[in-house]
Protein backbone atom coordinates (compact mmCIF):
# COMPACT_ATOMS: atom_id res chain seq x y z
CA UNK A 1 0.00 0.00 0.00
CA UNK A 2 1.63 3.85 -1.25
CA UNK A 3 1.41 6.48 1.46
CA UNK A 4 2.69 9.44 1.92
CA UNK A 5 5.39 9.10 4.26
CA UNK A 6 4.95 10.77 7.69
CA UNK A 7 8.02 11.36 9.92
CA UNK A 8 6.92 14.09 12.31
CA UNK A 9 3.65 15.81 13.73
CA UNK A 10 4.34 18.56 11.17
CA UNK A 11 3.87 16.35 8.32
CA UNK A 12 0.41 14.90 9.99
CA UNK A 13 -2.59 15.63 7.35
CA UNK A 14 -5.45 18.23 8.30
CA UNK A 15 -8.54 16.52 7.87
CA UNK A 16 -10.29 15.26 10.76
CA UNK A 17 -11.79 11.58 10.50
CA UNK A 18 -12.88 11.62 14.40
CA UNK A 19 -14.70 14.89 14.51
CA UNK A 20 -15.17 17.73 17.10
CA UNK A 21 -18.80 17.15 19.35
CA UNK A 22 -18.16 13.73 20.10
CA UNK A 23 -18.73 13.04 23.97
CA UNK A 24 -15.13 12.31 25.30
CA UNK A 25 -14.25 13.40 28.82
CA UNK A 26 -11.87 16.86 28.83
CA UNK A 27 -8.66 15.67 29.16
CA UNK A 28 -9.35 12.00 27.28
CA UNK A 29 -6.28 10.16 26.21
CA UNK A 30 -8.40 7.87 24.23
CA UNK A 31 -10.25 11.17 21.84
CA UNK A 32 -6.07 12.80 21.36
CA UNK A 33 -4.88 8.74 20.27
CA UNK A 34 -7.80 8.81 17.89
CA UNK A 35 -8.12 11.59 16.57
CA UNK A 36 -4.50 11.44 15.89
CA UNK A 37 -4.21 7.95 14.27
CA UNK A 38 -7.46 8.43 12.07
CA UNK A 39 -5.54 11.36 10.56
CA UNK A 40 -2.64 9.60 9.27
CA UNK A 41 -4.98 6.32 8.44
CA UNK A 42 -6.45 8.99 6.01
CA UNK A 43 -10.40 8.67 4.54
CA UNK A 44 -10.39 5.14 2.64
CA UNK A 45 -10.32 3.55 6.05
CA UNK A 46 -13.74 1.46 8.08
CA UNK A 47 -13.32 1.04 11.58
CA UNK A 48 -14.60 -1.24 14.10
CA UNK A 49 -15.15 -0.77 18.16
CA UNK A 50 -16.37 -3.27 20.40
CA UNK A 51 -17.75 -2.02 24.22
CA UNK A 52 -15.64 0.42 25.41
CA UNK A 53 -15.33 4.28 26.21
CA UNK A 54 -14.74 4.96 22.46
CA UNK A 55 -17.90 3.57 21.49
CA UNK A 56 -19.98 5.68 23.79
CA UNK A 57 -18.60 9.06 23.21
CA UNK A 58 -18.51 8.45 19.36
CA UNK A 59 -21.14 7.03 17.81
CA UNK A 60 -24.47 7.30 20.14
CA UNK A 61 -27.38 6.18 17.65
CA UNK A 62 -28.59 7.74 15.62
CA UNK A 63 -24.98 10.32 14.85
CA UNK A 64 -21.44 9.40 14.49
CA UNK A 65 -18.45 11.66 15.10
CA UNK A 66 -16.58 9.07 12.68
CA UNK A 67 -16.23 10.47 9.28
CA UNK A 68 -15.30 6.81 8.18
CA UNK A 69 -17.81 3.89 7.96
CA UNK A 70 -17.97 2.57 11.74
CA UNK A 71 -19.02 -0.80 12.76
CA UNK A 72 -19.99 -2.63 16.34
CA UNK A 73 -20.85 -5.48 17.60
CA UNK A 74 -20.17 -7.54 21.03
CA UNK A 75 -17.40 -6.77 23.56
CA UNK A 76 -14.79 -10.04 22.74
CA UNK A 77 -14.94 -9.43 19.05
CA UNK A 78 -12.39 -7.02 17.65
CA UNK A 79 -10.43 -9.75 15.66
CA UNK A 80 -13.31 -11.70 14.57
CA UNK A 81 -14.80 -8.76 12.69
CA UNK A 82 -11.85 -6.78 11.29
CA UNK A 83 -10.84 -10.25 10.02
CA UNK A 84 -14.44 -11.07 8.24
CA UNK A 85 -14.74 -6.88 7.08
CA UNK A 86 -11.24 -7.45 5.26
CA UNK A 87 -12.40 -11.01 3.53
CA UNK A 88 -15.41 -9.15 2.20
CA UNK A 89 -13.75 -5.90 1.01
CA UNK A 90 -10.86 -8.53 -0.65
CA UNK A 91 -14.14 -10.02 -2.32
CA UNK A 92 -15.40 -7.33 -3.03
CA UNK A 93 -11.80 -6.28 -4.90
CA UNK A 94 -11.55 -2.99 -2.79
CA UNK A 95 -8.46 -2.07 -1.02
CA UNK A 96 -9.75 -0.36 2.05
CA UNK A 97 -7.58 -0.11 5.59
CA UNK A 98 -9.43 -1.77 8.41
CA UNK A 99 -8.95 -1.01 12.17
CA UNK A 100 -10.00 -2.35 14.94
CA UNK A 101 -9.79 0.03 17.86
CA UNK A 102 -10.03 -1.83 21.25
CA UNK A 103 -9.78 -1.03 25.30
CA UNK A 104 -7.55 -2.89 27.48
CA UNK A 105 -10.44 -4.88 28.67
CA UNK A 106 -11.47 -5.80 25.34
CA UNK A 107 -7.88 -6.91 24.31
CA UNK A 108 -6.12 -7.73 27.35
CA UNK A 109 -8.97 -9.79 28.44
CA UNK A 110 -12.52 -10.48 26.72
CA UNK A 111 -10.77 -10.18 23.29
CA UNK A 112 -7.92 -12.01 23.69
CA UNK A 113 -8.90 -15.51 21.92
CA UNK A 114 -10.14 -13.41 19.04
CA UNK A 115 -7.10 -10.64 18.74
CA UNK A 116 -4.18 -13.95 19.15
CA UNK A 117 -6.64 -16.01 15.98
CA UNK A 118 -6.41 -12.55 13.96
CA UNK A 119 -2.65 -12.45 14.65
CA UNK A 120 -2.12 -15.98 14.20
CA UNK A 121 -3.84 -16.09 10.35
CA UNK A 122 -1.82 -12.87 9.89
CA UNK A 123 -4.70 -11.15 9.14
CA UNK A 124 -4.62 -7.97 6.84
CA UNK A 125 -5.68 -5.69 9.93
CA UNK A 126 -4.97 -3.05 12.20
CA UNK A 127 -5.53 -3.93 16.03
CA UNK A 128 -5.21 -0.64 18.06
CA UNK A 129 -5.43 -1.37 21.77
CA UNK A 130 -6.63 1.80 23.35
CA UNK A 131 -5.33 1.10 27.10
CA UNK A 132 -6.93 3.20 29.92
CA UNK A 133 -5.66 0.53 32.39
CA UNK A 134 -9.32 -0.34 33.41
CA UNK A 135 -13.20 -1.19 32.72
CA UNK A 136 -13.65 2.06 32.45
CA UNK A 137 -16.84 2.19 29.98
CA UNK A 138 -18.58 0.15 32.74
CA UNK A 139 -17.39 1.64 35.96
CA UNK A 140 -13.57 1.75 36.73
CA UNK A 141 -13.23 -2.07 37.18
CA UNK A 142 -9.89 -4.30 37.15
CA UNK A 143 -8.65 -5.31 34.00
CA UNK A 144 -5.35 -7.35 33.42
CA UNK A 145 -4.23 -3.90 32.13
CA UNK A 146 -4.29 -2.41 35.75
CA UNK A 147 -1.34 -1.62 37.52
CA UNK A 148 0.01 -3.09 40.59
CA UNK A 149 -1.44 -1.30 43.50
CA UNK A 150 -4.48 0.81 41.64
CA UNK A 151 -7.10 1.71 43.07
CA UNK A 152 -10.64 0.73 40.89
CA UNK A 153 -13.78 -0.47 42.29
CA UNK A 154 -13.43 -4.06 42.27
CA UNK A 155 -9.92 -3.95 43.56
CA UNK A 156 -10.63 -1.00 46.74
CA UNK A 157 -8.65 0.27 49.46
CA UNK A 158 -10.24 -1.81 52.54
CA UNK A 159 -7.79 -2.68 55.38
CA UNK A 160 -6.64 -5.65 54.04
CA UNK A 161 -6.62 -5.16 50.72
CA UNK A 162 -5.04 -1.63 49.35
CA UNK A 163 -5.52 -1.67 45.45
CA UNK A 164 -4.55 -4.50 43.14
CA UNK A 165 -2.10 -6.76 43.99
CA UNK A 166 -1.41 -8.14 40.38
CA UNK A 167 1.12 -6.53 38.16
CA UNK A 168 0.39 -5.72 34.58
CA UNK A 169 0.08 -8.50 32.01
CA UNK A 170 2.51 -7.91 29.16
CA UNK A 171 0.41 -7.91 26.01
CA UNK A 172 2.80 -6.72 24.04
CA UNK A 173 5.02 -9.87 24.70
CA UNK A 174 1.81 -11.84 23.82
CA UNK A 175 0.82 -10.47 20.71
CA UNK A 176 4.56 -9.75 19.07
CA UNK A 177 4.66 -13.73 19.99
CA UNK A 178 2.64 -14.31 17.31
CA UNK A 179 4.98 -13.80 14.82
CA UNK A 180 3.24 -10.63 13.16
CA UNK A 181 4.81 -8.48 10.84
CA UNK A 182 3.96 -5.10 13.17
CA UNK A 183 3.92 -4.76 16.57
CA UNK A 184 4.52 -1.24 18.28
CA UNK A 185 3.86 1.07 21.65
CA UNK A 186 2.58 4.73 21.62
CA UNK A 187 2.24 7.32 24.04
CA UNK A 188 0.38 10.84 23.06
CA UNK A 189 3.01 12.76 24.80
CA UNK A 190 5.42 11.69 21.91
CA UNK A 191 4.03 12.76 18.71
CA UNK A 192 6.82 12.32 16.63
CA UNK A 193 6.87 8.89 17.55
CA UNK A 194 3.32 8.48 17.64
CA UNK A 195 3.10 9.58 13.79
CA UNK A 196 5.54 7.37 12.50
CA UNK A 197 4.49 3.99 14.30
CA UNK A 198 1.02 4.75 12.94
CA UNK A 199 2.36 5.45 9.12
CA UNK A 200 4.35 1.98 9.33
CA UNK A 201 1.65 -0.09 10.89
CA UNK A 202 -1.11 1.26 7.80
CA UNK A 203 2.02 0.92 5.11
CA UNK A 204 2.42 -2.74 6.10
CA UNK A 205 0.69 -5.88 5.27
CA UNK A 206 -0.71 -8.85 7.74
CA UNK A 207 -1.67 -8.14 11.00
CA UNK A 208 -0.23 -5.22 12.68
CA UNK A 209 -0.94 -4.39 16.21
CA UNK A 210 -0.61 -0.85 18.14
CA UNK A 211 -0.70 -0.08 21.43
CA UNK A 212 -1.16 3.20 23.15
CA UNK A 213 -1.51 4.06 26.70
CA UNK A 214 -4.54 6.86 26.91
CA UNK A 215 -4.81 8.95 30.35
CA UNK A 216 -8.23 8.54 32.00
CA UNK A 217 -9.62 11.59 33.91
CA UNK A 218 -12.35 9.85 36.15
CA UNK A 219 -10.35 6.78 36.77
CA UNK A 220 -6.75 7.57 36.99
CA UNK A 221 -8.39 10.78 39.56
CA UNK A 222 -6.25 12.73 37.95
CA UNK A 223 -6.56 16.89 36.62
CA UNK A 224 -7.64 17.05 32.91
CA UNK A 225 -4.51 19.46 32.16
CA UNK A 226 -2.15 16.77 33.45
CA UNK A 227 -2.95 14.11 31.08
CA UNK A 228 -0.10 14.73 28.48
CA UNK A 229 2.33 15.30 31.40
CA UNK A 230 1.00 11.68 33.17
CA UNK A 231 1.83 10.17 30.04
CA UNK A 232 5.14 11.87 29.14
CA UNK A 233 6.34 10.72 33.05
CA UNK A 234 4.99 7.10 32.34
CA UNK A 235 7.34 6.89 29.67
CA UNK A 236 10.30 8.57 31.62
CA UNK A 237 10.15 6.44 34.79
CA UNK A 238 9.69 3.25 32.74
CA UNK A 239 5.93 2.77 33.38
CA UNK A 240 5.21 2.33 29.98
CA UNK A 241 8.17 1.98 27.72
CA UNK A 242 7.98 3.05 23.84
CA UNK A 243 9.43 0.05 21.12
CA UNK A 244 8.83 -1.88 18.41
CA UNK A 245 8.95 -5.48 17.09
CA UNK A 246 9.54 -5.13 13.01
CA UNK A 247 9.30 -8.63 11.49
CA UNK A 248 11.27 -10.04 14.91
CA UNK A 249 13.60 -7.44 14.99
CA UNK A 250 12.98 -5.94 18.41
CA UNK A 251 14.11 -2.00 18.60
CA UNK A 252 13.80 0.80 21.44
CA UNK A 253 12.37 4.06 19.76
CA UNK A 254 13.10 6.45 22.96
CA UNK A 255 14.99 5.54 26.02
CA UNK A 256 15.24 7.78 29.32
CA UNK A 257 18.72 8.41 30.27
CA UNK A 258 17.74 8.25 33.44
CA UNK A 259 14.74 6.34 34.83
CA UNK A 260 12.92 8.93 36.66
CA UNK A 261 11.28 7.43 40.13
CA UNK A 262 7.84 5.98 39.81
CA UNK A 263 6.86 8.04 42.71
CA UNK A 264 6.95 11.27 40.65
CA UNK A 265 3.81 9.26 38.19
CA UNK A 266 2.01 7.97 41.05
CA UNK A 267 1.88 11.42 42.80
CA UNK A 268 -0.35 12.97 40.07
CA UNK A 269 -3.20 10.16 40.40
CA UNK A 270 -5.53 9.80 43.14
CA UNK A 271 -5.70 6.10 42.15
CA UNK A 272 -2.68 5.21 43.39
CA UNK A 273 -2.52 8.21 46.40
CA UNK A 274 -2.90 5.17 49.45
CA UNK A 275 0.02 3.38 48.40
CA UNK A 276 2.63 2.93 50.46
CA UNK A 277 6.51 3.46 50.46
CA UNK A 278 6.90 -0.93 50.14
CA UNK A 279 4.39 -0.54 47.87
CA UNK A 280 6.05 2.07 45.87
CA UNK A 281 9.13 0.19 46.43
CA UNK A 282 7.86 -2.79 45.14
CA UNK A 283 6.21 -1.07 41.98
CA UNK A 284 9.75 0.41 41.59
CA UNK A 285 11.61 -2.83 41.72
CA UNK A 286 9.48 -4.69 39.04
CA UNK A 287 9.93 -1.96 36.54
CA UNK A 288 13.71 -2.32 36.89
CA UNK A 289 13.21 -5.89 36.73
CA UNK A 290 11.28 -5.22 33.76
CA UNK A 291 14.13 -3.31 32.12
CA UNK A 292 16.45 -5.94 32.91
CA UNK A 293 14.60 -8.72 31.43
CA UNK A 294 13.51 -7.10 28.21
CA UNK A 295 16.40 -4.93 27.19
CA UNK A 296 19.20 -6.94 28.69
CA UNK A 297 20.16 -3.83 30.88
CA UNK A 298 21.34 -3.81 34.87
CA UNK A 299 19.26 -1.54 36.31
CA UNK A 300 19.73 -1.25 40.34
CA UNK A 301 17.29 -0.74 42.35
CA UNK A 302 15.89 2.03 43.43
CA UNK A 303 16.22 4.46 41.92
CA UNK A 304 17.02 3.32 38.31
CA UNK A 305 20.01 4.44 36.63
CA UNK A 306 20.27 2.72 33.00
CA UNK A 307 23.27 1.35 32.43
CA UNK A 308 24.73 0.66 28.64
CA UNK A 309 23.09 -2.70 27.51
CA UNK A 310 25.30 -6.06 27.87
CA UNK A 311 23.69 -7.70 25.05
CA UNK A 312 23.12 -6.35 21.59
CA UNK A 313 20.04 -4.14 21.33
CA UNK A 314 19.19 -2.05 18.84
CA UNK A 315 18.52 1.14 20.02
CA UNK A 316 16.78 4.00 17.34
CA UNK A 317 19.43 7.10 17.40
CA UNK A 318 17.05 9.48 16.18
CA UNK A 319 14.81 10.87 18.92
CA UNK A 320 11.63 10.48 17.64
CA UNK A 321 9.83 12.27 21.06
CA UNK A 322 8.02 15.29 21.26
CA UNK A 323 9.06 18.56 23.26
């Protein structure tokens, strides 16, 4: 498929597919992701949303803030459909993008049999994962997205129990597991990045799968002005951490010189404002660990100073980050 190559936000095209009047919370890391990707995906493009936050503040019968054709149907489906719109459009002879554009608890969980039998048949697809860290369509509930020690209302701050006690299952592992020819992490707070992941995934063929970690306002308890900055410090104290898997090859698109301390994140979210300092220190720990195990770096513990990898690792020299 030709595009026409984006490498920064300056390059990103004008014309709106998700347009302005749609119902998203201010603040809504899910409405900048979208917005933003259905601008590079461009207009010959048919989406599909399961159950989720996007659906509701999108496309409440009878309007539509899409400007594309826009398709639902049950929660657990994303990879089911996008799989059976693509066979018909191939039928049909028309060479249309699909994307699927999925929560956390619609991928992580409910979805998962259906995303990993997309991504097995290397399906001709787009699988965006939308990750608010939480049910949040439904009422702030646990999802394997949530991180250790959150606060939602199914895991609650009792005197026993203070948040979740899980750590966050690795989806990307999962997915890029599969073999596919595109598998990628996004945050809004690096454009640049953001942009260019997107242009790959729609110039590729097979199943390609993004992932981007959208700020939530009413769950995360956080200020609606912060959510850019929350998403910016997720990336710099290794929270979330922004790479890609290009046909196997495994690369690092932005990498903190130094990891800054989780604490700094969880200060600015009321979700996680009854932790405590083990807690924190325990949060603190696996992300090191995380480092360790994923980028073959020695990272001590805490605080986290990055030390030059041990093992080969590809690491992209350009920094593709916003200001």
């Amino acid at each position: 498929m030709v595009t026409k190559e984006i490498k920064t936000i300056k390059d990103l095209p004008r014309d709106d597919y998700l347009t302005r009047g749609h119902g998203a919370c201010p603040g809504c890391g899910v409405a900048i992701a979208v917005k933003n990707i259905a601008r590079v995906l461009g207009k010959d493009t048919i989406v599909y949303v399961p159950a989720c936050c996007l659906i509701v503040f999108s496309a409440l019968y009878p309007a539509s803030a899409f400007k594309w054709p826009f398709f639902y149907t049950a929660f657990e489906n994303t990879g089911a459909v996008i799989s059976g719109i693509k066979a018909a459009l191939k039928r049909c002879g028309k060479e249309v993008t699909v994307v699927g554009m999925a929560g956390d608890g619609g991928t992580f969980d409910i979805g998962l049999q259906a995303l990993s039998g997309a991504a097995e048949r290397n399906e001709d697809v787009i699988y965006v994962c939308l990750d608010n860290e939480a049910y949040m369509n439904t009422g702030i509930q646990r999802s394997g997205a949530t991180p250790f020690g959150a606060w939602t209302t199914t895991s609650p701050i009792g005197k026993k129990v203070q948040g979740k006690r899980e750590f966050k299952k690795d989806i990307d592992v999962i997915v890029a597991a599969h073999n596919i020819p595109y598998m990628a992490t996004l945050s809004i707070a690096h454009p640049n990045d953001f942009v260019r992941k997107v242009q790959k995934a729609k110039s590729e063929r097979g199943f390609r799968f993004l992932h981007v970690l959208c700020p939530c306002v009413p769950g995360w308890r956080s200020e609606a002005s912060k959510s850019v900055t929350i998403a910016r410090l997720a990336v710099e104290t290794g929270m979330w951490i922004l790479y890609e898997v290009d046909h196997g090859i495994e690369k690092l698109t932005y990498k903190p010189k130094t990891l800054v301390p989780v604490k700094e994140y969880l200060q600015l979210q009321g979700r996680f404002r009854h932790m405590s300092e083990e807690d924190v220190e325990k949060l603190q720990t696996w992300i090191c660990e995380r480092w360790k195990h994923q980028f073959y770096e020695e990272v001590p513990v805490p605080p986290c100073k990055i030390e030059e990898a041990k093992k080969t690792l590809i690491i992209d020299e350009d920094p593709l980050h916003g200001p």
